[in-house]
N, C-alpha and C. Protein backbone atom coordinates (compact mmCIF):
# COMPACT_ATOMS: atom_id res chain seq x y z
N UNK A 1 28.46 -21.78 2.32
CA UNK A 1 28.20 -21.92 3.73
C UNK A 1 27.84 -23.35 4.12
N UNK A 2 27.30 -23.88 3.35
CA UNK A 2 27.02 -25.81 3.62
C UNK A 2 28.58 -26.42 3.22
N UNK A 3 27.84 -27.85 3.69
CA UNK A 3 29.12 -28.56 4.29
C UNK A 3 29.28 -29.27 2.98
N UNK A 4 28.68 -29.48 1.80
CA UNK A 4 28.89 -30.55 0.51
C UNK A 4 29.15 -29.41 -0.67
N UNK A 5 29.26 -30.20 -1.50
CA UNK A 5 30.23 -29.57 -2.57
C UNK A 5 29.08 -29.05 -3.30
N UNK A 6 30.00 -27.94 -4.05
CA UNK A 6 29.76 -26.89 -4.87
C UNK A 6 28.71 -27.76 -5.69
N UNK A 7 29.12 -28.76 -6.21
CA UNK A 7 28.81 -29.93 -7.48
C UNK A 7 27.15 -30.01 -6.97
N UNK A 8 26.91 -30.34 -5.55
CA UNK A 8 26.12 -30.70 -5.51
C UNK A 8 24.69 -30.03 -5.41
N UNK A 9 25.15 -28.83 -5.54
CA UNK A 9 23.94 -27.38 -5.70
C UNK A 9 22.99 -27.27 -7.03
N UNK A 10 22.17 -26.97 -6.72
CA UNK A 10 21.54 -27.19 -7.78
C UNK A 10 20.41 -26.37 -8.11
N UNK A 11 20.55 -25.35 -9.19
CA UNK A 11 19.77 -24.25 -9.36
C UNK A 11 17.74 -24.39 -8.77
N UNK A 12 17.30 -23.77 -7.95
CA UNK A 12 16.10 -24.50 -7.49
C UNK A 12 15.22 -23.55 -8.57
N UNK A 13 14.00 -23.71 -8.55
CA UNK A 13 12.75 -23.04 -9.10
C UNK A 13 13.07 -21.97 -8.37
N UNK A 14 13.07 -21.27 -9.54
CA UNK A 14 13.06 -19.45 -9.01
C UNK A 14 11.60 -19.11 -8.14
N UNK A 15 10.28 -20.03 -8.01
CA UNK A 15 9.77 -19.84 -7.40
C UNK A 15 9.75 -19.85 -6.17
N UNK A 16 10.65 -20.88 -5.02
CA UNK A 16 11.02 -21.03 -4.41
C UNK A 16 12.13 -20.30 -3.85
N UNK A 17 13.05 -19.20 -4.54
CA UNK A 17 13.97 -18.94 -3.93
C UNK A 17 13.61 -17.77 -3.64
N UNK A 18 12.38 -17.11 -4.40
CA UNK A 18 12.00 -15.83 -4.29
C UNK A 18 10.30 -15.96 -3.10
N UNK A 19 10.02 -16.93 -2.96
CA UNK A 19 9.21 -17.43 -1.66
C UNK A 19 10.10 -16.84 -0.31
N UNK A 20 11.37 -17.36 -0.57
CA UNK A 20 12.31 -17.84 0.46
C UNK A 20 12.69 -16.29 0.64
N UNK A 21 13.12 -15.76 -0.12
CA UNK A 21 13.67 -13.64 -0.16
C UNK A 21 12.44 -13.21 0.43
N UNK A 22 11.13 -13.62 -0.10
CA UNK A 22 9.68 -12.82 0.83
C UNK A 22 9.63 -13.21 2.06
N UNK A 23 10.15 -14.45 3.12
CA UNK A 23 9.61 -14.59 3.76
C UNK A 23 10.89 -14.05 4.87
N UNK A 24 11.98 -13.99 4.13
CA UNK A 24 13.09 -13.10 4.60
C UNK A 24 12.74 -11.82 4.90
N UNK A 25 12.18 -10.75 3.76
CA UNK A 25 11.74 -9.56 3.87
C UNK A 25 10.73 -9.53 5.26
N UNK A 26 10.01 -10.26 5.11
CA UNK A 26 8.47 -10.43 6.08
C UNK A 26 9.02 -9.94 7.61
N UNK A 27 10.24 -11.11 8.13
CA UNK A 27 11.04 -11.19 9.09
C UNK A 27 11.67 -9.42 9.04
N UNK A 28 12.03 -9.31 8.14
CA UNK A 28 12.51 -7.85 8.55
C UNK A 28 11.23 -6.75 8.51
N UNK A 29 10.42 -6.53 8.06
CA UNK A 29 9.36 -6.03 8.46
C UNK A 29 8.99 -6.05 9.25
N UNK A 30 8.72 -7.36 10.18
CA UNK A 30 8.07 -7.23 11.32
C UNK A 30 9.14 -6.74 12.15
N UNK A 31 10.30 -6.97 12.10
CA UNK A 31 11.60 -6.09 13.31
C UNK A 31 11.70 -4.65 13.63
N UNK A 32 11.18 -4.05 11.91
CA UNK A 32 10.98 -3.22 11.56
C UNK A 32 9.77 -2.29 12.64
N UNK A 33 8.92 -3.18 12.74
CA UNK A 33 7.23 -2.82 13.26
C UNK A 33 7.56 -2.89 14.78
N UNK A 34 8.48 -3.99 14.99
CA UNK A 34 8.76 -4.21 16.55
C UNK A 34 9.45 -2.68 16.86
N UNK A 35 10.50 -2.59 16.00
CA UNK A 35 11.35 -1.37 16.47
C UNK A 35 10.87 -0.02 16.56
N UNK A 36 9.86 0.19 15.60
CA UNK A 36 8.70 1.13 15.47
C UNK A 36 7.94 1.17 16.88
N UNK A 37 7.30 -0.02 17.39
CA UNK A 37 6.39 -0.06 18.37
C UNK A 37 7.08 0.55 20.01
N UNK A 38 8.30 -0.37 19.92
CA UNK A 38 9.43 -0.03 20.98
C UNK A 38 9.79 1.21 21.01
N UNK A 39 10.13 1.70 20.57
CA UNK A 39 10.65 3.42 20.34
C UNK A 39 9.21 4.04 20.65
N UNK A 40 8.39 3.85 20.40
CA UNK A 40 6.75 4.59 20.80
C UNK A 40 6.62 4.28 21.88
N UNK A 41 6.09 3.06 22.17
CA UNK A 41 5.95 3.18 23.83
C UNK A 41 7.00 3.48 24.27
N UNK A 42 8.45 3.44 24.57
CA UNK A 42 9.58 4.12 25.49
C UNK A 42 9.11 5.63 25.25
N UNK A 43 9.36 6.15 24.12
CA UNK A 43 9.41 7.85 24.10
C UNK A 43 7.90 8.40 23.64
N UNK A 44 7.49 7.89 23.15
CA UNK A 44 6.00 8.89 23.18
C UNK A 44 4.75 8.29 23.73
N UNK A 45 4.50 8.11 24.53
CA UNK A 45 3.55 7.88 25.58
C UNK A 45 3.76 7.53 27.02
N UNK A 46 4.45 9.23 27.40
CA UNK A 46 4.98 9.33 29.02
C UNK A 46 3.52 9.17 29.48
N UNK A 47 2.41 9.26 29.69
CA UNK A 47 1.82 9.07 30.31
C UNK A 47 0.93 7.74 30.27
N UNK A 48 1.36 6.81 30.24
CA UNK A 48 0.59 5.14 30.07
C UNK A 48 1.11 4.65 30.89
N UNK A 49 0.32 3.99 31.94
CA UNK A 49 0.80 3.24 32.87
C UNK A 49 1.90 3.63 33.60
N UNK A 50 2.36 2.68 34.46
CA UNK A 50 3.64 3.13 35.39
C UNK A 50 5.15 2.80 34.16
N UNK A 51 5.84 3.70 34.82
CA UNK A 51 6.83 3.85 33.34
C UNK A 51 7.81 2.78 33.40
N UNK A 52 8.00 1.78 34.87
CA UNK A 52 8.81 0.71 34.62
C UNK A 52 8.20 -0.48 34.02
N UNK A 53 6.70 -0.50 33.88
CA UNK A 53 5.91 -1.27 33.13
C UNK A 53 6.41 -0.95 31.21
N UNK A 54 5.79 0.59 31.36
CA UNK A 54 6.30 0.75 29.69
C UNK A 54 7.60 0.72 29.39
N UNK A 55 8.70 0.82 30.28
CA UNK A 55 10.04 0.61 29.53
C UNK A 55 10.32 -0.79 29.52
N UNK A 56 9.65 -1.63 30.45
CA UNK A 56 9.41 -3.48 30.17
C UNK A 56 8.86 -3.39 28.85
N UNK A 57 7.98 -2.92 28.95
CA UNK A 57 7.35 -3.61 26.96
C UNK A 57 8.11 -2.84 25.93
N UNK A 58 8.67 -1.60 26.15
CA UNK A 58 9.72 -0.91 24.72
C UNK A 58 10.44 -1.50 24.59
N UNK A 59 11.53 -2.06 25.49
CA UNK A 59 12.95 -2.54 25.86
C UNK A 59 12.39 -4.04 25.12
N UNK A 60 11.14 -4.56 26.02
CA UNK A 60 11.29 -6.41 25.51
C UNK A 60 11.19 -6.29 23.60
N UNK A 61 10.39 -5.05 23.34
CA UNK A 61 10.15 -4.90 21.80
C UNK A 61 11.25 -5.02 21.21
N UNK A 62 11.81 -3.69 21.41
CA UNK A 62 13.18 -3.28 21.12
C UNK A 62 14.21 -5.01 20.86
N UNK A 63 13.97 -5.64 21.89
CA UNK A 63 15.14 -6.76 21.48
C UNK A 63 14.40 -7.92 20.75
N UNK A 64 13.36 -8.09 20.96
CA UNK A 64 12.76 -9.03 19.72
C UNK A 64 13.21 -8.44 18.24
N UNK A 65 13.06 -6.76 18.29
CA UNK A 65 13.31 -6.68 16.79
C UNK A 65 14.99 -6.74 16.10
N UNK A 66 15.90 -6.62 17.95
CA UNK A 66 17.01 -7.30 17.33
C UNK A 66 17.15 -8.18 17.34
N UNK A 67 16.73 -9.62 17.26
CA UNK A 67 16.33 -10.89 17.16
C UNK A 67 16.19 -11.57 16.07
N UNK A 68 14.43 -10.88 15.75
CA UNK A 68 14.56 -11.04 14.26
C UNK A 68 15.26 -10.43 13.37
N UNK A 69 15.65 -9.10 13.70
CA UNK A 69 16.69 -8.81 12.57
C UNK A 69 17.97 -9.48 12.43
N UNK A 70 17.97 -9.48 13.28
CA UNK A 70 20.19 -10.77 13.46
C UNK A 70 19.65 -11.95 12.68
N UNK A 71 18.27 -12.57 13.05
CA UNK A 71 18.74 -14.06 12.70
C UNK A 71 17.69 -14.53 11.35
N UNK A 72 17.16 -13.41 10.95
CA UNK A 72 16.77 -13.52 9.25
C UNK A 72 17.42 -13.96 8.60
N UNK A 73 18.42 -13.46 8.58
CA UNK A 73 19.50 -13.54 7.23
C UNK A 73 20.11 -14.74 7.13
N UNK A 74 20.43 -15.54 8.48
CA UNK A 74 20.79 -16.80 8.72
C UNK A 74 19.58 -17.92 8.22
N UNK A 75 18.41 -17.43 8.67
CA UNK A 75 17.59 -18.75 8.46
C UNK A 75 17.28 -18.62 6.89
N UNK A 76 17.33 -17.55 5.76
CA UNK A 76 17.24 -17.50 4.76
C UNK A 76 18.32 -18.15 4.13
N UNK A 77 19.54 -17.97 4.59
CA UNK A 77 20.91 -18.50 3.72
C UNK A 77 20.76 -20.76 4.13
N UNK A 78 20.16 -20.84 5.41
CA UNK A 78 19.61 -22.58 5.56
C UNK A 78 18.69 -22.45 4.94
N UNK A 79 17.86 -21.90 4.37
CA UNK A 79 16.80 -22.34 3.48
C UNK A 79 17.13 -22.75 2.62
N UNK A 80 18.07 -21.16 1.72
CA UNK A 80 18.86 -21.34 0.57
C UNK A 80 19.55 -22.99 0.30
N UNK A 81 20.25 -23.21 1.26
CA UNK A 81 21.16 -24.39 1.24
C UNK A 81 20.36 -25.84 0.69
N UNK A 82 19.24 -25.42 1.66
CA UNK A 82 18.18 -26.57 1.45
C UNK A 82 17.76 -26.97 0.33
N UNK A 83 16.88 -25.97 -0.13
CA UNK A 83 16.61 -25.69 -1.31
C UNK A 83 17.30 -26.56 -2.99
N UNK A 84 18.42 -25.62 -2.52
CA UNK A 84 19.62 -26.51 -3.40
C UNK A 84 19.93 -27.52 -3.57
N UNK A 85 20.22 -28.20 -2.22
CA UNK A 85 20.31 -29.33 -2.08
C UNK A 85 19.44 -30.55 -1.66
N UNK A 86 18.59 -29.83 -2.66
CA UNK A 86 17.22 -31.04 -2.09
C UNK A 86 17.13 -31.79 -0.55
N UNK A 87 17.34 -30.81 0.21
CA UNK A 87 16.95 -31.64 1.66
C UNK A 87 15.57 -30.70 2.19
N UNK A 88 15.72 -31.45 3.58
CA UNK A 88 14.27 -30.62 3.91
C UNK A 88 14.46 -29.72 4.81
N UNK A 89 13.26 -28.16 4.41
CA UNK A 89 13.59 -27.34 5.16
C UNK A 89 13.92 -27.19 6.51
N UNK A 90 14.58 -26.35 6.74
CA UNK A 90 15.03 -26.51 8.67
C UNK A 90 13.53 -25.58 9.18
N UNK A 91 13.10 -26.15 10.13
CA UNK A 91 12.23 -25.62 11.57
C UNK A 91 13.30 -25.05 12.39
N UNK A 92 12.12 -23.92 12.56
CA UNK A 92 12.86 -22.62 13.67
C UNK A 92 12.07 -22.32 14.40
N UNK A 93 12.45 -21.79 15.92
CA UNK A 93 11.60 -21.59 17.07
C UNK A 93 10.94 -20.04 16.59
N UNK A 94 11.61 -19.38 15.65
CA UNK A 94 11.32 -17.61 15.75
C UNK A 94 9.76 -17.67 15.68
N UNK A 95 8.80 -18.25 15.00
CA UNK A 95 7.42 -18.25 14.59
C UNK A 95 6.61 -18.31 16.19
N UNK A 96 7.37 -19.11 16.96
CA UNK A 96 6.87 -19.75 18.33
C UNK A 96 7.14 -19.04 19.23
N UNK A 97 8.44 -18.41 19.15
CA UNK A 97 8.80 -16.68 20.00
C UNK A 97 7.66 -15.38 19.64
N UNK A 98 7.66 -15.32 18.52
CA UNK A 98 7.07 -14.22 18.06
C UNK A 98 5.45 -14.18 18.53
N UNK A 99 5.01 -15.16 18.38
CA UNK A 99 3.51 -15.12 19.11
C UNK A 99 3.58 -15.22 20.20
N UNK A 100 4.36 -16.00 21.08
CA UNK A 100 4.37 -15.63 22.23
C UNK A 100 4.57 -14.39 22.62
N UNK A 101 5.91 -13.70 22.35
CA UNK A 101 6.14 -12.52 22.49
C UNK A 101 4.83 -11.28 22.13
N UNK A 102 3.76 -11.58 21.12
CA UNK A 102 2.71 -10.56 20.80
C UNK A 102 2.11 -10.82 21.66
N UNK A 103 1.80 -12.16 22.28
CA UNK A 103 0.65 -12.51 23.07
C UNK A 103 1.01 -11.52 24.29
N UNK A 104 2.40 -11.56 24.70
CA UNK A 104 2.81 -10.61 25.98
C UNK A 104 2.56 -9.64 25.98
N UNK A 105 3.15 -8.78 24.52
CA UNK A 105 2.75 -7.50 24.52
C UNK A 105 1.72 -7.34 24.96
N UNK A 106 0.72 -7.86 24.34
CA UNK A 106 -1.01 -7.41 24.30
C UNK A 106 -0.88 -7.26 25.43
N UNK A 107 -0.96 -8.40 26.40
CA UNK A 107 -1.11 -8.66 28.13
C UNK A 107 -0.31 -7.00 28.36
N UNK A 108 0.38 -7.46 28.58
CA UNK A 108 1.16 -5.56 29.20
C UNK A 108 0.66 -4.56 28.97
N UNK A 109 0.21 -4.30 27.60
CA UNK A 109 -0.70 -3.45 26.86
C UNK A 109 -1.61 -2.88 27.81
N UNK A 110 -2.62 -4.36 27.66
CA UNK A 110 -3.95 -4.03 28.42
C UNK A 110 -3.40 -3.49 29.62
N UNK A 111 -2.68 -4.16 30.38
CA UNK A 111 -2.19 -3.50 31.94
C UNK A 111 -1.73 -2.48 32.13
N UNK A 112 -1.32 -1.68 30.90
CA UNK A 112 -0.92 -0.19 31.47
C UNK A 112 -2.01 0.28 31.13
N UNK A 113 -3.09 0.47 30.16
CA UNK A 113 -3.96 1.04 29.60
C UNK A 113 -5.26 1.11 31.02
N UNK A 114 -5.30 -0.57 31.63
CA UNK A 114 -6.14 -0.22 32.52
C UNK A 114 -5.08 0.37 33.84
N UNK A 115 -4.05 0.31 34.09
CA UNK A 115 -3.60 1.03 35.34
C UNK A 115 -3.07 2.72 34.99
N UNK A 116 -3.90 3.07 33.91
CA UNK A 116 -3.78 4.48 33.42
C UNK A 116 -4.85 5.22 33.93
């Protein structure tokens, strides 16, 4: 998938590549937890707040966890690359979405809980 030659790959510390698979897994776990959370508030808790509020926070869940799930696999295979090729890791916004995005939840959270 990188742009330089085969030649220039270079087996990394298995510690590092298996860092790199955990922090892959992590990413799908939490999509996992998103998709979990989303599916709960949409279908089991008809009575929380006004319901175009809770289908705002299932629905926004719901697509964060297709988010992180689509674009795991990508930022693991640029790690990979990296890795290999002795350059330096790539920075990604997902870490900077994702807290934002919890920080929202919460906010919404609280707002149906107190307009319940």
């Amino acid at each position: 998938m990188g742009t330089s030659d085969a030649s220039d790959d270079q087996e990394p510390d298995y510690r590092f590549t298996l860092a790199n698979e955990r922090t892959f897994l992590a990413w799908n776990r939490t999509a996992l937890a998103m998709l979990a959370a989303g599916a709960v508030v949409t279908q089991l808790l008809p009575g929380l707040g006004p319901e175009s509020l809770r289908y705002l926070l299932g629905v926004g869940l719901l697509l964060v966890a297709l988010t992180l799930a689509s674009t795991s696999y990508r930022r693991w295979v640029h790690v990979d690359e990296a890795i290999r090729h002795g350059r330096p890791l790539p920075r990604h916004r997902m870490p900077l979405v994702l807290a934002v995005v919890v920080g929202a939840a919460t906010l919404l959270t609280l707002v149906l809980i107190v307009l319940d």
